[in-house]
Protein backbone atom coordinates (compact mmCIF):
# COMPACT_ATOMS: atom_id res chain seq x y z
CA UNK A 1 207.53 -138.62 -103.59
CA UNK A 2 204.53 -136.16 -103.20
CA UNK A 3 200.96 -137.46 -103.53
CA UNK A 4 199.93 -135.89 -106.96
CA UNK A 5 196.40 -135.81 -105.85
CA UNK A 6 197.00 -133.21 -103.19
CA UNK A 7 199.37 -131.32 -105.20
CA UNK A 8 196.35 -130.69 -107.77
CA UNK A 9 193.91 -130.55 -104.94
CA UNK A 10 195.89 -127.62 -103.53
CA UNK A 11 196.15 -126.02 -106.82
CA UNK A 12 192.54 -125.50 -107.79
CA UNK A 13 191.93 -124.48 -103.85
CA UNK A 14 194.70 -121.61 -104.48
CA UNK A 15 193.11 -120.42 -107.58
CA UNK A 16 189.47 -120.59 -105.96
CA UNK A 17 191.11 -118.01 -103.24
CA UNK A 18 192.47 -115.92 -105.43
CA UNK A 19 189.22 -115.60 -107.76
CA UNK A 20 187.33 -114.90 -104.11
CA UNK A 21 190.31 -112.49 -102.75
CA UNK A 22 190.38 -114.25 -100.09
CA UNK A 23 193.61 -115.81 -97.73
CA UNK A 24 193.73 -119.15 -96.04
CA UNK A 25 195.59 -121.51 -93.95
CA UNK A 26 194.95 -124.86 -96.20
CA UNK A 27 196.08 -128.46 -95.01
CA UNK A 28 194.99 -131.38 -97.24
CA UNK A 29 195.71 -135.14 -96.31
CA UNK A 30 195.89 -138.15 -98.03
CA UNK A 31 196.67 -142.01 -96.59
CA UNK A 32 200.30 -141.23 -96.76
CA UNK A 33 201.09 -137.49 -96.90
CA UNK A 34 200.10 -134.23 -95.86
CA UNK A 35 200.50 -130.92 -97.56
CA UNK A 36 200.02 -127.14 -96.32
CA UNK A 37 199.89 -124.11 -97.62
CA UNK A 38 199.56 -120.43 -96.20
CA UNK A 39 197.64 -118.36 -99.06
CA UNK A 40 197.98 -114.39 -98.57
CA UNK A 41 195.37 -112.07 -100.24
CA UNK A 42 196.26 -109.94 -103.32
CA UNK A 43 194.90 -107.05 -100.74
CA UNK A 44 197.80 -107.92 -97.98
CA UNK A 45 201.12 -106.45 -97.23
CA UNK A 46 202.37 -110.33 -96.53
CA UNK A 47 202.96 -112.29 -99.70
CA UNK A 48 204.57 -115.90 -101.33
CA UNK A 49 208.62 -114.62 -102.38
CA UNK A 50 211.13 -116.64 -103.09
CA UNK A 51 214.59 -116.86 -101.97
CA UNK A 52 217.93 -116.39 -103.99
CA UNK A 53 218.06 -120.30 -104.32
CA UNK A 54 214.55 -120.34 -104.93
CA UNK A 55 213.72 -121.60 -101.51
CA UNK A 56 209.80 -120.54 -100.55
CA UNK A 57 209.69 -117.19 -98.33
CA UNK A 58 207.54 -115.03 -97.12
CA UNK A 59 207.44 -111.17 -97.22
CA UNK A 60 206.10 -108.17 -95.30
CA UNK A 61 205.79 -105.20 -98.15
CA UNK A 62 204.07 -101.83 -97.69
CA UNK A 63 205.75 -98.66 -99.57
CA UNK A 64 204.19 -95.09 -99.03
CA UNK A 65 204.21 -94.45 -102.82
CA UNK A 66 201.23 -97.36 -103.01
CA UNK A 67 198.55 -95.89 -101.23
CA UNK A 68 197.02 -92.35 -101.74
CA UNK A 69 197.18 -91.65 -97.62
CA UNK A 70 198.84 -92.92 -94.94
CA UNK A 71 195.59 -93.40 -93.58
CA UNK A 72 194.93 -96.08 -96.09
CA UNK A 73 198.84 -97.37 -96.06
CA UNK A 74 197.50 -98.15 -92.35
CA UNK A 75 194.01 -99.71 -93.28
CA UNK A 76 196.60 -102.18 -95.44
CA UNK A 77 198.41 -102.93 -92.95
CA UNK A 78 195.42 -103.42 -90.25
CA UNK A 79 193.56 -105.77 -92.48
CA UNK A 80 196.87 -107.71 -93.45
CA UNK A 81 197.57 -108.11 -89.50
CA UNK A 82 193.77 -109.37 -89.21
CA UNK A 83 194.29 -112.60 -91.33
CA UNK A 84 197.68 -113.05 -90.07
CA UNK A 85 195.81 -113.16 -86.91
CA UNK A 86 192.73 -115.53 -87.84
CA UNK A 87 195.54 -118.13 -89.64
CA UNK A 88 197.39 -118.07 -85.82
CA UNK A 89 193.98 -118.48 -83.96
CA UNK A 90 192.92 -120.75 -86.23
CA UNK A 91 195.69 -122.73 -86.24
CA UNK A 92 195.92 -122.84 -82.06
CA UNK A 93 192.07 -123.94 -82.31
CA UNK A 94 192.62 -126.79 -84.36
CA UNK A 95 195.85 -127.80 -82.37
CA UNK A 96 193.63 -128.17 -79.31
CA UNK A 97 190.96 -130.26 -81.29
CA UNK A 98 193.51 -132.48 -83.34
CA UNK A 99 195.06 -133.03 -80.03
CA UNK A 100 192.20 -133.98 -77.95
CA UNK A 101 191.05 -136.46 -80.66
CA UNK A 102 194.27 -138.18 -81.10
CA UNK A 103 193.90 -139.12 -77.34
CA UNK A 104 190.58 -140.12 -77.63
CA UNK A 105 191.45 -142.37 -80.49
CA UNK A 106 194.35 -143.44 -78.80
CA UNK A 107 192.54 -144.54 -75.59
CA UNK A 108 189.83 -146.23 -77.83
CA UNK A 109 192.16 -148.39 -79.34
CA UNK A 110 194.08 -149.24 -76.55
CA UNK A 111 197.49 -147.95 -78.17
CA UNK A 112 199.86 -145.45 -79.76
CA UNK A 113 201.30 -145.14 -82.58
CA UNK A 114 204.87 -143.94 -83.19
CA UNK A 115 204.34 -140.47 -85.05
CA UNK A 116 207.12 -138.13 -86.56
CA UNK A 117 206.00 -134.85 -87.22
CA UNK A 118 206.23 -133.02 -90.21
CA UNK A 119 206.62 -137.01 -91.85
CA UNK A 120 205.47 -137.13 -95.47
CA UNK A 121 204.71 -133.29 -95.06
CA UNK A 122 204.73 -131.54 -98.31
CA UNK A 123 204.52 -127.43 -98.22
CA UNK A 124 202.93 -126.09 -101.62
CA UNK A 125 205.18 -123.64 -103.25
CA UNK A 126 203.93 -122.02 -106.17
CA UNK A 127 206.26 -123.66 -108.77
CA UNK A 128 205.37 -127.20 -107.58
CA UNK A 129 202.21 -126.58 -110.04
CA UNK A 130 200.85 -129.83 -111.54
């Protein structure tokens, strides 16, 4: 069952990123689960679908007849590949970190714990709203 806390939690951070225009690459943690979401700006070509079953998706969009120049059809697109690139550098960045601390932690305490990934892992769709 998903930790109600971080489904709320994740709620109010969406709606402070949309008020700001703003995307992000959220992960929230609690003693027992975990949840993550990828939040696109209004202003990108990549946005939140969903599927025929009503599985979460993700889709690239960008039709001529939405810009007034392909010149700013291409500014779309260049800004949209921008935080599609700061989410995947981020992301790498705090791969190395998390990484590097579990082994410190690890050695510290003088063992390891058995860890399944993706283990009480909750991904916020939009119509898991509290």
């Amino acid at each position: 069952m998903p930790d109600p806390h971080l489904k709320k939690a994740m709620a109010e951070i969406k709606k402070l990123l949309e008020r700001f225009r703003i995307g992000g690459c959220i992960t929230l943690v609690s003693r027992t689960h975990a949840e993550f979401r990828y939040q696109f700006p209004v202003w990108s070509v990549v946005q939140h679908e969903s599927g025929p079953h009503g599985e979460a998706g993700i889709r690239v969009r960008s039709f001529k007849a939405w810009y007034r120049s392909t010149a700013e059809q291409k500014q779309a697109m260049e800004a949209s590949l921008h935080c599609l690139y700061q989410m995947r550098d981020s992301a790498g960045h705090t791969f190395m970190v998390m990484d590097h601390l579990i082994k410190q932690v690890e050695q510290q305490a003088g063992f390891e714990i058995t860890h399944t990934a993706f283990s009480g892992f909750e991904p916020h769709t939009d119509d898991q709203e509290p």
